[in-house]
Protein backbone atom coordinates (compact mmCIF):
# COMPACT_ATOMS: atom_id res chain seq x y z
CA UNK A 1 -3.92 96.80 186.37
CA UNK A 2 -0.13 97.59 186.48
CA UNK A 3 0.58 100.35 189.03
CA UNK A 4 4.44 101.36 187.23
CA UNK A 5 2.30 102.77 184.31
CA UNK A 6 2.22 106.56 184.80
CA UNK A 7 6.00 106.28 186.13
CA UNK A 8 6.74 104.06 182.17
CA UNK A 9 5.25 107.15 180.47
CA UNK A 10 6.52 110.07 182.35
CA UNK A 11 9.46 108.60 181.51
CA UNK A 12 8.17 108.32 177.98
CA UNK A 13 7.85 112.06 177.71
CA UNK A 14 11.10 112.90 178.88
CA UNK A 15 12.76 110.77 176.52
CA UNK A 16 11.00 112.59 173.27
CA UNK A 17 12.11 115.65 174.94
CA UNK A 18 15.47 115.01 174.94
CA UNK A 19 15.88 113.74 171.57
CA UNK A 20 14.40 116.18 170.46
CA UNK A 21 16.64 118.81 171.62
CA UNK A 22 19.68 117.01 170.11
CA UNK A 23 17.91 117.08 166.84
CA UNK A 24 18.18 120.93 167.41
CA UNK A 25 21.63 121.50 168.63
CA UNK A 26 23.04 119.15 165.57
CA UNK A 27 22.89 121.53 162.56
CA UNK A 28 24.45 124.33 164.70
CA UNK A 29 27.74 122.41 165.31
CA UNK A 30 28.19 121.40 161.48
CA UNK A 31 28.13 124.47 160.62
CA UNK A 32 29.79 125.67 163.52
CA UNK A 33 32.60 123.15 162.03
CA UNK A 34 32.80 124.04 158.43
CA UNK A 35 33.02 127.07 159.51
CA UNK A 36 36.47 126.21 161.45
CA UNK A 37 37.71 124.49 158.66
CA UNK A 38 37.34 126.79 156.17
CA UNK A 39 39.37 129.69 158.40
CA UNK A 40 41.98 127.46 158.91
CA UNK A 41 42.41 126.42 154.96
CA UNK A 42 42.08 130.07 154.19
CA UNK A 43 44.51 131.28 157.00
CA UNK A 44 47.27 128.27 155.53
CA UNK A 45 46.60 129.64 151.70
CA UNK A 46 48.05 132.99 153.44
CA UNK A 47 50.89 131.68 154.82
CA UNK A 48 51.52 130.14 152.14
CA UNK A 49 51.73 132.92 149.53
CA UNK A 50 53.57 134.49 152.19
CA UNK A 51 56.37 132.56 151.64
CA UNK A 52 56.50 132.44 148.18
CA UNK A 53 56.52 135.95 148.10
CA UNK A 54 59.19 136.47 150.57
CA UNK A 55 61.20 133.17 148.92
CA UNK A 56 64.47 134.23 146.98
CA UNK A 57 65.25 132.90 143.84
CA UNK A 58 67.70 129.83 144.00
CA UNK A 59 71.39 130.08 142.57
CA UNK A 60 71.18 128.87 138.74
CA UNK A 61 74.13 127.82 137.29
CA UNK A 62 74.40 129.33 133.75
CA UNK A 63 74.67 127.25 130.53
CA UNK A 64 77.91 126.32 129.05
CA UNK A 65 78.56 125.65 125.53
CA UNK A 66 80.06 122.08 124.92
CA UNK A 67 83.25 122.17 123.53
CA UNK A 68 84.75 118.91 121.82
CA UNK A 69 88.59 117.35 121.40
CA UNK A 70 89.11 116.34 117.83
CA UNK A 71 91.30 115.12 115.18
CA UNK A 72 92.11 116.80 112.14
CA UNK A 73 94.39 116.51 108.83
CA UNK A 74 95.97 119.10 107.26
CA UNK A 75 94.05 118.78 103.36
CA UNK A 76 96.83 119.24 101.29
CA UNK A 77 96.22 119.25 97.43
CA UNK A 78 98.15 117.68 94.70
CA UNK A 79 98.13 114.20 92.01
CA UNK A 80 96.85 111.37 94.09
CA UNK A 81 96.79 107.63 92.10
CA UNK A 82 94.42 105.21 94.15
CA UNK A 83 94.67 101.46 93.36
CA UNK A 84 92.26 99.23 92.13
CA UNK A 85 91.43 96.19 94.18
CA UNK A 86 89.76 93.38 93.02
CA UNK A 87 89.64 89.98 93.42
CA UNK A 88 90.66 86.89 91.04
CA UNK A 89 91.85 83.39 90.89
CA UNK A 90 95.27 81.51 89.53
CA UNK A 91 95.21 79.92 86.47
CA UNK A 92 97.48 77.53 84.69
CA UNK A 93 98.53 79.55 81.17
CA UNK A 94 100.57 76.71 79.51
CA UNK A 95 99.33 73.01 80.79
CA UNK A 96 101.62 70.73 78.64
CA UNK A 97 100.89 66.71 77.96
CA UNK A 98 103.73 64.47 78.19
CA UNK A 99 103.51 61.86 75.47
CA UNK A 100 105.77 59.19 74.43
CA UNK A 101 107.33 59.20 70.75
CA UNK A 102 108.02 55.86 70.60
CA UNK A 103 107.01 52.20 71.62
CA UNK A 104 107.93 50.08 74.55
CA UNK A 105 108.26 48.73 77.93
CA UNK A 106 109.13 51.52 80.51
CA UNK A 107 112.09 50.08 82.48
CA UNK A 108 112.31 53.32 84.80
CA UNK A 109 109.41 55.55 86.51
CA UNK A 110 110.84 58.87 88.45
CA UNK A 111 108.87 58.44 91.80
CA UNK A 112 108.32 62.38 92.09
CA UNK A 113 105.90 61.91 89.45
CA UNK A 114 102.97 62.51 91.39
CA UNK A 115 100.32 64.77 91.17
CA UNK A 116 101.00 67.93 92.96
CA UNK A 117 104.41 67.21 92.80
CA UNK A 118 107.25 69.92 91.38
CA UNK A 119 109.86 68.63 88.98
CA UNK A 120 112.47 70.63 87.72
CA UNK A 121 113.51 71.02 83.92
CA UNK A 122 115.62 68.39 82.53
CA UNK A 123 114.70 65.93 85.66
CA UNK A 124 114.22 62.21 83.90
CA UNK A 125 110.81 61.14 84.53
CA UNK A 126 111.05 57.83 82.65
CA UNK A 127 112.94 55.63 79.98
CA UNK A 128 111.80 53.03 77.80
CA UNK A 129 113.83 50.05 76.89
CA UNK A 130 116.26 51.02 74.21
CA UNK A 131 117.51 47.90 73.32
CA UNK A 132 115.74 48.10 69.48
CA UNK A 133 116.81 51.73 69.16
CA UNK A 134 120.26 51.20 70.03
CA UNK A 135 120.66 48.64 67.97
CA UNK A 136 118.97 50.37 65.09
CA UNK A 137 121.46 53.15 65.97
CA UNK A 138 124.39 50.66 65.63
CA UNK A 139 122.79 49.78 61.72
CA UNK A 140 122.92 52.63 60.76
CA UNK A 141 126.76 53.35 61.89
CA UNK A 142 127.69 50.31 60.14
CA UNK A 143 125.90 51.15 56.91
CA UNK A 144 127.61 54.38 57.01
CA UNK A 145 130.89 53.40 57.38
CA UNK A 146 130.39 50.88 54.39
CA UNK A 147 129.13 53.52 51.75
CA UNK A 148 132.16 56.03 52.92
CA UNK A 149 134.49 52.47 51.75
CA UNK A 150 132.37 52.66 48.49
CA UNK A 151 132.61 56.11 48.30
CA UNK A 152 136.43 56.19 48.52
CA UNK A 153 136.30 53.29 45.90
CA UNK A 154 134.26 55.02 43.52
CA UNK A 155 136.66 58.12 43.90
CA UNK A 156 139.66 56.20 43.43
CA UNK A 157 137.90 55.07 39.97
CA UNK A 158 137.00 58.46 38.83
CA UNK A 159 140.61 59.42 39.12
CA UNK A 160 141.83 56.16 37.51
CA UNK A 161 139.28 57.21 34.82
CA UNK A 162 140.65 61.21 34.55
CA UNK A 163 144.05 60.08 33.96
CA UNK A 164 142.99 57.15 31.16
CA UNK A 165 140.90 60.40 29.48
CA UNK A 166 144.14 62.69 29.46
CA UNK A 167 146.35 60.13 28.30
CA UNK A 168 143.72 59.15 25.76
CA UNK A 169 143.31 62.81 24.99
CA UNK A 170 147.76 63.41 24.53
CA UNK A 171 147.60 60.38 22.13
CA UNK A 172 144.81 61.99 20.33
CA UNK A 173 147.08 64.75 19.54
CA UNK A 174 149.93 63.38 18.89
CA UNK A 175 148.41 61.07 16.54
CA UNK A 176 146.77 64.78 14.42
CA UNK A 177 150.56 65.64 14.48
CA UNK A 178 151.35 62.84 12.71
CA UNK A 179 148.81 62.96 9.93
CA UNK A 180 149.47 66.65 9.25
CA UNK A 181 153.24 65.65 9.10
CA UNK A 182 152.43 62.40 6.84
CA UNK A 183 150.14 64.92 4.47
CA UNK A 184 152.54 67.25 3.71
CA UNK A 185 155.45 64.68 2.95
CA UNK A 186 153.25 63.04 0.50
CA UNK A 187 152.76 66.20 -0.78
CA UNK A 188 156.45 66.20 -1.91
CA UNK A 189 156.66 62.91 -2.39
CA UNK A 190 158.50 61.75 0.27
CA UNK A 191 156.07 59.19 1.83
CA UNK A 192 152.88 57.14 -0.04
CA UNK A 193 149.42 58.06 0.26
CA UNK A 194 149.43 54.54 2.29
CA UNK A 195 150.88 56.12 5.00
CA UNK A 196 148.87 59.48 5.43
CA UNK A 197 146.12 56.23 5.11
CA UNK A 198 147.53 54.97 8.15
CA UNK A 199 148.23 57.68 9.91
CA UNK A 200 144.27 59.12 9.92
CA UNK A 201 143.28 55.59 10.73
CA UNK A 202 145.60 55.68 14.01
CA UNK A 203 143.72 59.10 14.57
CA UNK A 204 140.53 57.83 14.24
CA UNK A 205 140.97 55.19 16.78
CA UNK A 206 142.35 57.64 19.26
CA UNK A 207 139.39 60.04 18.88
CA UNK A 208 137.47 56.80 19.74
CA UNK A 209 139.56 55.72 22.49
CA UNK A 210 139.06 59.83 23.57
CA UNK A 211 135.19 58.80 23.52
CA UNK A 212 135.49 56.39 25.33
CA UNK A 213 137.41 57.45 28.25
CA UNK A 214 134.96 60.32 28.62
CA UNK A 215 132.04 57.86 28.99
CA UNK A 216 133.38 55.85 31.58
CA UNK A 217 134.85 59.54 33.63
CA UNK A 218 131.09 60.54 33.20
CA UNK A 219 129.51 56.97 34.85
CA UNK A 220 132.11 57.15 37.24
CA UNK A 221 131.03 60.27 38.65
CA UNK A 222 127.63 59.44 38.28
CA UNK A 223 128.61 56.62 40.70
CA UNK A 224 130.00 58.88 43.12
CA UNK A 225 127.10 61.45 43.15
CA UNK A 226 124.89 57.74 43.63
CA UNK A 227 127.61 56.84 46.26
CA UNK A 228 127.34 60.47 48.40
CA UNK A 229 123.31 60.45 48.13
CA UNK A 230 123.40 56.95 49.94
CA UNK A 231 126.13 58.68 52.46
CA UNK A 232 123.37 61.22 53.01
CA UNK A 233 120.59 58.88 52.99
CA UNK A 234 122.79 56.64 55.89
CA UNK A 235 123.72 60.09 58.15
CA UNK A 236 120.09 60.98 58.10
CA UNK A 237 119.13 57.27 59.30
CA UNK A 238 121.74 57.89 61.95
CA UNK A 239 120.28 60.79 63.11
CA UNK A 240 116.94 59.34 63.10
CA UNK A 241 118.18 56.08 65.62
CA UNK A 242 120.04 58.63 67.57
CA UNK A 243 117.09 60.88 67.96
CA UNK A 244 114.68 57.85 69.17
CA UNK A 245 117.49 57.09 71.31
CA UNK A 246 117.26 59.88 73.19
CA UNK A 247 113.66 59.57 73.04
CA UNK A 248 113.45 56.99 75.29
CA UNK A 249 114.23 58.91 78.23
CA UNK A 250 111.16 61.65 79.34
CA UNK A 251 112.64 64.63 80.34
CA UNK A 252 110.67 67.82 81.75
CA UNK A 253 110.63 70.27 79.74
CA UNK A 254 110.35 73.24 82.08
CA UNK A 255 110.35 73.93 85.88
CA UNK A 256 106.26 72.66 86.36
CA UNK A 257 104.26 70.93 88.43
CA UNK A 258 102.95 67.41 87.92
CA UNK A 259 98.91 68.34 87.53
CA UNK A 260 98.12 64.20 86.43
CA UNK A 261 99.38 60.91 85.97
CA UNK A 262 99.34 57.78 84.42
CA UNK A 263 102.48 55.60 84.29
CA UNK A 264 103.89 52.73 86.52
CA UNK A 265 107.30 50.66 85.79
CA UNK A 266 106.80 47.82 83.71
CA UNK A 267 103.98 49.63 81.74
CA UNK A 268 104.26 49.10 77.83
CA UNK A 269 103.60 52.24 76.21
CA UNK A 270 102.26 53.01 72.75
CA UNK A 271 103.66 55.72 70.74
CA UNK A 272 101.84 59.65 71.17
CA UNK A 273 100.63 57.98 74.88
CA UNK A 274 99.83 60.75 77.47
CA UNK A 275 101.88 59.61 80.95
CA UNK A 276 101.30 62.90 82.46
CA UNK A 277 100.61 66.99 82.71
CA UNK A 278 102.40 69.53 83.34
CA UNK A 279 101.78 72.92 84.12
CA UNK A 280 104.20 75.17 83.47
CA UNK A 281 105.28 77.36 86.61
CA UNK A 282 106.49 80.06 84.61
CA UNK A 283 103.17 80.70 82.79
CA UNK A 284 101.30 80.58 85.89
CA UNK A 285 98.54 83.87 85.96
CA UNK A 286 96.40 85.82 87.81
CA UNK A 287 92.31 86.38 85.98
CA UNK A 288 90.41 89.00 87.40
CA UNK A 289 87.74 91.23 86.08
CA UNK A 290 86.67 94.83 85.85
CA UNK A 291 83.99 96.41 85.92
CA UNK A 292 83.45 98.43 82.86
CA UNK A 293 83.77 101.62 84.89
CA UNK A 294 87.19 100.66 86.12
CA UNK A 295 88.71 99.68 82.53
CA UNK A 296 87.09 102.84 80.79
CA UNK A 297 89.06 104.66 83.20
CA UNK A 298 92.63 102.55 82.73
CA UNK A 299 92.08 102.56 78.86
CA UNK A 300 91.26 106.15 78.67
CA UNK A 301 94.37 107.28 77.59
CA UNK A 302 95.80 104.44 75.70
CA UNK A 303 93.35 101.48 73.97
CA UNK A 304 95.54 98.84 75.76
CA UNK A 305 96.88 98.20 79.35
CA UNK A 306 98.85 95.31 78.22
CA UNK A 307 102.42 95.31 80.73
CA UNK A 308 100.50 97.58 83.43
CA UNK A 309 102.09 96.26 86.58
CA UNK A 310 100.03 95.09 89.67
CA UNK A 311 100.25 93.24 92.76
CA UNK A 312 99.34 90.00 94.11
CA UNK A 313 98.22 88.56 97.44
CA UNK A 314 97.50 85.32 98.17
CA UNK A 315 96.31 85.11 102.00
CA UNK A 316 96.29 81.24 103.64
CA UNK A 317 95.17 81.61 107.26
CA UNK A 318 97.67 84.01 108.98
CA UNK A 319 100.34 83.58 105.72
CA UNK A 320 99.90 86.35 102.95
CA UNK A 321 102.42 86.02 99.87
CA UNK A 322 103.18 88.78 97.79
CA UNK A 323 103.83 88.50 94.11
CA UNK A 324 104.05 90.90 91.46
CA UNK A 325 102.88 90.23 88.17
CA UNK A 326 102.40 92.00 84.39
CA UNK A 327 98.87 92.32 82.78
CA UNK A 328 99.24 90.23 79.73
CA UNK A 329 96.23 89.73 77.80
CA UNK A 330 92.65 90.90 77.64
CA UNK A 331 89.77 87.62 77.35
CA UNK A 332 88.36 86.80 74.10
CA UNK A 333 84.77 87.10 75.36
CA UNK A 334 82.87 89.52 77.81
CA UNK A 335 81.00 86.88 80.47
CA UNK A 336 77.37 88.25 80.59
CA UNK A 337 77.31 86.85 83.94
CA UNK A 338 79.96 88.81 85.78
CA UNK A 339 79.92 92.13 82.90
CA UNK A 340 83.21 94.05 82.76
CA UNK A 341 86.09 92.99 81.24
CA UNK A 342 88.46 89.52 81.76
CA UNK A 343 91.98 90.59 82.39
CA UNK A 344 94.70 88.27 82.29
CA UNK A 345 98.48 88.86 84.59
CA UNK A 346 101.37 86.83 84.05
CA UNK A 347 103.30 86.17 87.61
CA UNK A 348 107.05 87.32 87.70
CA UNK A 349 109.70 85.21 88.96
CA UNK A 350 107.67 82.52 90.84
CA UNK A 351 109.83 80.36 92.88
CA UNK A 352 110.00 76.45 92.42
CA UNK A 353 109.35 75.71 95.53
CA UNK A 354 106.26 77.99 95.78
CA UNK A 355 102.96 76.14 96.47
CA UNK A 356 100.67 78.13 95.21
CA UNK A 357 98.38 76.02 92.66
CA UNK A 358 95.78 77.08 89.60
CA UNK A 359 92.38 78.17 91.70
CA UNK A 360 94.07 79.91 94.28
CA UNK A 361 91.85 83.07 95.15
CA UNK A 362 94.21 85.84 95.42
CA UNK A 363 93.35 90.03 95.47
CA UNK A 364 95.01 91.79 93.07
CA UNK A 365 95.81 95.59 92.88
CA UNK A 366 96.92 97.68 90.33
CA UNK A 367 96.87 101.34 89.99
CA UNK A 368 93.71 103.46 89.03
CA UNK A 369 94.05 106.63 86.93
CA UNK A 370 95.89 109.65 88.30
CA UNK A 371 92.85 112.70 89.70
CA UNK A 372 95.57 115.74 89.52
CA UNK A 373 94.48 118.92 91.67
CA UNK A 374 93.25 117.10 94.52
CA UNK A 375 92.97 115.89 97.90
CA UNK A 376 93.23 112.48 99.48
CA UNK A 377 91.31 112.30 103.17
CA UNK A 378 90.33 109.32 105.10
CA UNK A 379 86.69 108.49 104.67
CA UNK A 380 85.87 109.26 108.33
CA UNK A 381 85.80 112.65 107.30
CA UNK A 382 82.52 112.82 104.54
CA UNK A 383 79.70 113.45 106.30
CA UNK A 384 76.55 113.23 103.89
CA UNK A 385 78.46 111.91 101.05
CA UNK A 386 79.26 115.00 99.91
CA UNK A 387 80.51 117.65 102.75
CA UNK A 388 83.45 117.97 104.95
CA UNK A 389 84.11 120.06 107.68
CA UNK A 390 86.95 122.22 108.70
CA UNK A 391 88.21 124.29 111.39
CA UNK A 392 88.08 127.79 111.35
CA UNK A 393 89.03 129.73 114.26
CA UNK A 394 88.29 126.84 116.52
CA UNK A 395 84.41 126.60 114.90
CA UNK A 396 83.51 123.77 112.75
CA UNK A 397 82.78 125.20 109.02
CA UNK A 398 80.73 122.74 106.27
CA UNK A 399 82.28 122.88 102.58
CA UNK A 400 80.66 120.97 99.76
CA UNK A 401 83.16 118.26 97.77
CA UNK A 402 83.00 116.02 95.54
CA UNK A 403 83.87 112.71 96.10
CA UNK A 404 85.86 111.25 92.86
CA UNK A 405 87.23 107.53 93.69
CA UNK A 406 87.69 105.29 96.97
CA UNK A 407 91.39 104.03 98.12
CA UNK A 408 91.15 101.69 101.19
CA UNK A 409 90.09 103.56 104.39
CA UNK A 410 90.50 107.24 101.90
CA UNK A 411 88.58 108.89 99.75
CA UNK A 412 90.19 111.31 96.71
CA UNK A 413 87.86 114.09 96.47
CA UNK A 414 88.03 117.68 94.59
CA UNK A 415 85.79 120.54 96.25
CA UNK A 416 86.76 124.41 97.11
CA UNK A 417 89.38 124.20 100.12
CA UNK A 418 91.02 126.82 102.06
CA UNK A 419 94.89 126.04 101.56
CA UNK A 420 96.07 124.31 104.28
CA UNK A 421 92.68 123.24 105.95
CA UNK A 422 92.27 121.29 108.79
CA UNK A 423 89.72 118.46 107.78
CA UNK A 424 87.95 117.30 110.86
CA UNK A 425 88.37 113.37 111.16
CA UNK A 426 86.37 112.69 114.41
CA UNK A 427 83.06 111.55 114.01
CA UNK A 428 80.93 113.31 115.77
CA UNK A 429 76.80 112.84 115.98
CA UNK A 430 75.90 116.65 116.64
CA UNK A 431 78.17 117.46 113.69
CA UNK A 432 77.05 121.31 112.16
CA UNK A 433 78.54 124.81 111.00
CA UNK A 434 79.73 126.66 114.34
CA UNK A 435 80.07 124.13 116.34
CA UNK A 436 82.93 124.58 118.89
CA UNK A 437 85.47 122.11 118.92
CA UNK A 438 89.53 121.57 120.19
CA UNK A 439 92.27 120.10 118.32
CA UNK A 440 93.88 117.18 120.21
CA UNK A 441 96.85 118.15 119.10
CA UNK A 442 97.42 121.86 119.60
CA UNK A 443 99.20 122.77 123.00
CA UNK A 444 97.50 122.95 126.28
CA UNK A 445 96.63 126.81 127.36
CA UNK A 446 97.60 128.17 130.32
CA UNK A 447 94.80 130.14 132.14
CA UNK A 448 95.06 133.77 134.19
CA UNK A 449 94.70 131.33 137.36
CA UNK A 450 97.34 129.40 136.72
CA UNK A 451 95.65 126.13 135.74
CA UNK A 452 96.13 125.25 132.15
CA UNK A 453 93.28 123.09 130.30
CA UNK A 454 94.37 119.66 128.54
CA UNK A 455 91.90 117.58 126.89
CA UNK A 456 88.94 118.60 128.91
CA UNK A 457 90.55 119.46 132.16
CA UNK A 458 92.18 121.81 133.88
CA UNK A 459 95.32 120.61 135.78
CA UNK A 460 98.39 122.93 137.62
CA UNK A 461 100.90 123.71 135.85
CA UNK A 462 103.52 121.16 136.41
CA UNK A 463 105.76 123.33 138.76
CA UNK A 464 103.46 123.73 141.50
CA UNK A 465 103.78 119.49 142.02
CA UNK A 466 100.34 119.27 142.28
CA UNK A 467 97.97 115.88 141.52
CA UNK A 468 95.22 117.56 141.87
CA UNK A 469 92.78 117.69 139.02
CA UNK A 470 89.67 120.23 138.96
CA UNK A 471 86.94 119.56 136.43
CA UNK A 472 87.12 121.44 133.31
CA UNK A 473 84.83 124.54 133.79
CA UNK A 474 86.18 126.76 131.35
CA UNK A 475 85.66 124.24 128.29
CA UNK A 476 82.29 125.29 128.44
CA UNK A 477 81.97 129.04 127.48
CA UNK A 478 79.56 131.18 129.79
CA UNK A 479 77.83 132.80 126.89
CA UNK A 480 74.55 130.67 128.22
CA UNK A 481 74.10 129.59 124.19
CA UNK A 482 72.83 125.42 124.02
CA UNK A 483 74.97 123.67 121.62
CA UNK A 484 74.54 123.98 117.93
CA UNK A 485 73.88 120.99 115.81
């Protein structure tokens, strides 16, 4: 029997004792705790709203109303003539083939023709062997100088035969005479009837020889006509060999430039043979089209613009040539492709040496109708398509136009302007009616406090040698109003 066993449960009860005790004090000190806790959140929420309330409100600085530096125009109204860009392409107008006349061996080539190459008018290209035509030339000399010998012949016979007729013609008369005389001195018996016999026989055979002699004068200058025909005949075959003379020798026409090719020395050529093409610099034009819009307006006043003048530019790389040029000729057909209308310019005094060549894209301008009454503004100043806005007492003030034809970087528009305007140019996102704004160009102001305010700051005046730069406070007005849009 263990002895220590009243001591283990004495001990026992003074355990339960205790803990239960504890389990009696515990609730007290939460409480006792939340309690605490809530005094001192309560006693902080005082302080707190102490503060506020004795807090003064902070230093606000007031709003300013933005004011902005601009560019403007001074809208002046009167005629304004845009121009009429478009684009186009050279052409060759007069492309010319070089054929030979005649037959033969070509004894001499030019070696500038080339393709591409420029030859000048009356430059020899090439010559074909003239031996047959000068001699044919030579024939026909020699046959002419023999019928001018007949001729003279035949003209020395119809004078031989003029002066047989008038002697023929004397003797005829004389021989009349005679039988009158011979018929009146039988008449008185002075002579026989033989010899009035005799005497119309004798005129009888000078009426014949009269006959006669006029025959021959008549065949004689039948010959001669005959003889001056084949004259004729001779100076026209003349002509002829001295024509395909000079036909042997290819000349250039015009100032052009060789476009093709094909002849080589030696080569025999057959006659109406193509050796090359030419296209002729002075007939060198500019095709374009227009939009039907474009040559309604042009033609509105007239039904041609045939000899309008425009302007050329042909841009290679960092080159641009200017030409000028004449509208010539309107297309025979309207291309359903491209609509509008085919225009045709003829290019004025293009130099030889030029090398600008057929398909050459080149812009062409030429100028658009004439819009009277109105005003021409650079296109940074539409806003909308259709509006503008001025300045008016340094506010910005909207006024509705209408826009009537583009020129570049300006528009030509009509609309209801005050005289003199300034047109604001400066684009500007919070663009609207009141907005406050500052030429760029008017004259810095000087302020009561001696600073004066230039573009969005205020600086000393420059007598007071000052650098130094404060901001620009006063651009901003104090009337606390947010900025209009």
């Amino acid at each position: 029997m263990d002895t220590n066993l009243p001591e283990q449960i004495s001990a026992a009860k003074q355990q339960n004792m205790t803990t239960s005790s504890k389990a009696r004090i515990r609730p007290a000190f939460l409480v006792l705790q939340g309690l605490i806790a809530a005094a001192i959140v309560f006693a902080s929420g005082l302080y707190m709203q102490s503060l506020l309330a004795d807090k003064s409100p902070p230093n606000q600085r007031p709003v300013r109303e933005q004011v902005f530096t601009v560019d403007t125009i001074v809208a002046t109204r009167g005629d304004h003539r845009p121009n009429i860009s478009v684009f186009g392409n050279v052409v060759a107008g007069n492309v010319l083939d070089l054929r030979t006349e005649l037959a033969g061996p070509l004894i001499e080539v030019n070696p500038a023709v080339r393709s591409g190459a420029v030859v000048s008018a009356g430059t020899v290209l090439a010559r074909i062997d003239p031996f047959d035509y000068e001699t044919a030339l030579a024939e026909a000399e020699n046959d002419l100088l023999d019928a001018n010998a007949q001729l003279m012949e035949a003209e020395a016979r119809l004078a031989s035969e003029t002066a047989d007729l008038a002697n023929a013609k004397a003797q005829l008369a004389l021989a009349e005479k005679d039988l009158e005389r011979a018929e009146a001195l039988v008449k008185r018996g002075s002579v026989t009837q033989q010899t009035v016999d005799q005497r119309q026989q004798s005129l009888l055979q000078q009426k014949a020889s009269v006959d006669s002699a006029t025959a021959t004068l008549q065949i004689e200058e039948t010959k001669l006509l005959q003889q001056k025909t084949l004259i004729d005949r001779f100076l026209l075959q003349k002509k002829r060999a001295e024509r395909d003379l000079s036909l042997t020798t290819l000349i250039a026409p015009v100032d052009a430039v060789v476009e093709s090719e094909a002849i080589t020395l030696g080569q025999i050529v057959t006659a109406n043979q193509t050796i090359a093409q030419l296209m002729d610099l002075s007939a060198f034009e500019a095709k374009f089209n227009l939009s039907d819009e474009q040559y309604g307006r042009l033609t509105g006043q007239s039904a041609s613009i045939s000899g309008m003048p425009i302007d050329v530019l042909w841009k290679t790389g960092q080159r641009a040539v200017e030409l000028s040029g004449t509208v010539s000729r309107v297309g025979s057909s309207i291309s359903t492709d491209l609509g509008g209308v085919t225009l045709y310019a003829k290019l004025n005094n293009l130099a030889k040496e030029t090398d600008l060549r057929p398909g050459a894209f080149v812009e062409i301008r030429l100028p658009d109708r004439i819009y009277r009454n109105t005003f021409q503004l650079p296109e940074a100043a539409i806003y909308e398509e259709n509006r503008i806005y001025v300045v008016d007492e340094g506010r910005l003030k909207s006024v509705a136009v209408e826009v009537l034809a583009f020129t570049g970087s300006e528009v030509i528009l009509t609309g209801n302007l005050p005289t003199e305007a300034k047109v604001l140019t400066t684009r500007i996102a919070e663009v609207g009616d009141g907005l406050r704004v500052r030429d760029s160009a008017a004259p810095p102001e000087i302020r009561p406090d001696g600073l004066r305010r230039e573009n969005g700051s205020q600086k000393k005046p420059a007598a007071a040698n000052s650098a130094e730069v404060t901001p620009d406070d006063d651009s901003k007005s104090a009337q606390g109003e947010a900025p209009k849009s």
